[in-house]
Protein backbone atom coordinates (compact mmCIF):
# COMPACT_ATOMS: atom_id res chain seq x y z
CA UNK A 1 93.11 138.49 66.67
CA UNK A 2 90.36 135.74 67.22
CA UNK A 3 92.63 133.50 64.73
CA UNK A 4 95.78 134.23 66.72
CA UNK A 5 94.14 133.24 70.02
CA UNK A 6 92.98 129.97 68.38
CA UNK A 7 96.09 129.14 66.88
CA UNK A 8 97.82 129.66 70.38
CA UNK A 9 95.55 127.25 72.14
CA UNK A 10 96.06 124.88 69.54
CA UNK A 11 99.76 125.15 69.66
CA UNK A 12 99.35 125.15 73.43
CA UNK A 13 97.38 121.62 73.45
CA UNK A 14 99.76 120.25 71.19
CA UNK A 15 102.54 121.51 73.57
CA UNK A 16 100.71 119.28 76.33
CA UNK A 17 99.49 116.72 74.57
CA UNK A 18 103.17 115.61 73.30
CA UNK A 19 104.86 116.54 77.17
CA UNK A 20 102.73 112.78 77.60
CA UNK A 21 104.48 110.80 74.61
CA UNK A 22 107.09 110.36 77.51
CA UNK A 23 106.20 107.32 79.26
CA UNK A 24 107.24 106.95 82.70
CA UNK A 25 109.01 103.24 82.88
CA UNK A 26 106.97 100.85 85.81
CA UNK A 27 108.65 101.23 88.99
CA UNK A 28 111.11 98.66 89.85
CA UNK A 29 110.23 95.78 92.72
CA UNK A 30 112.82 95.42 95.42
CA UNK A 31 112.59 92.53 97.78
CA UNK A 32 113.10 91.96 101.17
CA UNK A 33 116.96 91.38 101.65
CA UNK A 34 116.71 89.65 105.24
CA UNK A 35 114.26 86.72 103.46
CA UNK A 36 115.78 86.77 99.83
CA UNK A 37 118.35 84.58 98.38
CA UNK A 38 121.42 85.85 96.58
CA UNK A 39 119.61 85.04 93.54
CA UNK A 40 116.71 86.82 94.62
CA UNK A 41 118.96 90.35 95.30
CA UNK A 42 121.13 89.51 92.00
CA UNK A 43 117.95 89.60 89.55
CA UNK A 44 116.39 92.06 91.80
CA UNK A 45 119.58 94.57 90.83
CA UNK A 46 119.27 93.47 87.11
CA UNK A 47 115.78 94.72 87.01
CA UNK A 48 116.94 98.30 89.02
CA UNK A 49 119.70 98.82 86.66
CA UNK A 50 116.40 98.51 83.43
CA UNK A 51 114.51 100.80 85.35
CA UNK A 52 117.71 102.87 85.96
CA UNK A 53 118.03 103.02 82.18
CA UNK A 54 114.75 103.61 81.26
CA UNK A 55 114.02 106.31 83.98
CA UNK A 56 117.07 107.99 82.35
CA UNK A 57 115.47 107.50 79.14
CA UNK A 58 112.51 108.90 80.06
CA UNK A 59 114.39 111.69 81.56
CA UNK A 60 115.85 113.13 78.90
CA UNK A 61 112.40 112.38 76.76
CA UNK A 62 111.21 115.32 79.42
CA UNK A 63 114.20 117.47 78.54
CA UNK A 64 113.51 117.14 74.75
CA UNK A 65 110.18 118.08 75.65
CA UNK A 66 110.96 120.63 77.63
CA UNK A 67 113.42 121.96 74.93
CA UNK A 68 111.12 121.93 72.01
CA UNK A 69 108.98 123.90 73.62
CA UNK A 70 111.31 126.78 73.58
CA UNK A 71 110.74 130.23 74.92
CA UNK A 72 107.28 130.31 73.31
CA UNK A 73 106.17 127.29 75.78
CA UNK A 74 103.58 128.11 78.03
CA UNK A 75 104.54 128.70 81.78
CA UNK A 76 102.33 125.64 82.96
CA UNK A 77 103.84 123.56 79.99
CA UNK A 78 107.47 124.19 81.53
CA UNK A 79 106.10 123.64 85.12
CA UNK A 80 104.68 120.19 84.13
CA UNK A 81 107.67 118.84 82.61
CA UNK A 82 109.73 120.50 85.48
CA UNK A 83 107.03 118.58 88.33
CA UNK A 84 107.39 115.37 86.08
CA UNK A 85 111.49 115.74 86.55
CA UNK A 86 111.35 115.97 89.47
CA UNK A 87 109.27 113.62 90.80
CA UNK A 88 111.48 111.36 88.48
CA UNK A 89 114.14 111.99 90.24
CA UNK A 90 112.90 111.43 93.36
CA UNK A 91 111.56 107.98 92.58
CA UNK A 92 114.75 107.01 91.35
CA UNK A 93 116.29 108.22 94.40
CA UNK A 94 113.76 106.35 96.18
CA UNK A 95 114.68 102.75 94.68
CA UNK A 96 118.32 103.33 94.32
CA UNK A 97 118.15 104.19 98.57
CA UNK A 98 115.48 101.40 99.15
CA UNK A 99 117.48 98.52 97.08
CA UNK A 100 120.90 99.96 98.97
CA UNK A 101 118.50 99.13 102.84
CA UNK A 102 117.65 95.36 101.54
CA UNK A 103 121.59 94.72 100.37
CA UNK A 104 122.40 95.47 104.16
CA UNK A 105 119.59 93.67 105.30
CA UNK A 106 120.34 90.51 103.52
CA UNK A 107 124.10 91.28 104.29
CA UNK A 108 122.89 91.70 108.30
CA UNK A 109 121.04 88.70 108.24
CA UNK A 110 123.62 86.34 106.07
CA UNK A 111 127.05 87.60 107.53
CA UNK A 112 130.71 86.32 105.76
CA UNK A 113 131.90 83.12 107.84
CA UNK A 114 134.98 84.31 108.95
C-alpha cells in the first residue's frame, strides 16, 4: 500500500511538473493610438496577431495537458490547467479589446479628409 501511495505522488508530480512545459508567450505591447503613426499601429498589429498565435499555441499545449492527464489526473491538476485557460483567455481578450481602443484612438485623433 506504502508503494502505491508513492507511486501516486510520483505520478502526481510528474502530472504537475509537465502542466509547466507550456510556456505562456510574453504579452503583446500595444501603443498609444492618439500619438502613434500608422506605422507604429501596423507593426503594433503584426506583433498581436504572434501573440495571437502563440497564445493559441499555448492554449491547446494546456488542453494536451489537460487531456493526458485523463480521468486518473488529480482534481488540483485539472483545476490548474483549467485557472491557466482561463486566465489565457482573458489576457487575450484583454489585448485583442485594448489594441481595438488605440485603432479608434488613432482613428479619433487622425480623421479621413473628406
Amino acid at each position: 500500500m506504502k508503494l502505491l501511495k508513492t507511486f501516486g505522488l510520483v505520478v502526481a508530480s510528474l502530472l504537475t511538473i509537465s502542466a509547466f512545459a507550456c510556456e505562456n508567450p510574453p504579452m503583446a505591447s500595444v501603443p498609444d493610438g492618439a500619438s502613434s503613426t500608422m506605422d507604429e499601429l501596423l507593426a503594433a498589429q503584426a506583433t498581436v496577431k504572434t501573440y495571437m498565435a502563440g497564445m493559441e499555441e499555448y492554449l491547446a499545449c494546456l488542453n494536451e495537458e489537460l487531456e493526458s492527464g485523463g480521468e486518473e489526473a488529480p482534481a488540483q491538476f485539472k483545476s490548474l490547467m483549467v485557472t491557466r485557460h482561463n486566465s489565457a483567455v482573458s489576457e487575450m481578450e484583454t489585448i485583442a479589446a485594448s489594441f481595438n481602443e488605440e485603432i479608434q484612438a488613432y482613428r479619433a485623433a487622425n480623421p479621413d479628409p473628406e
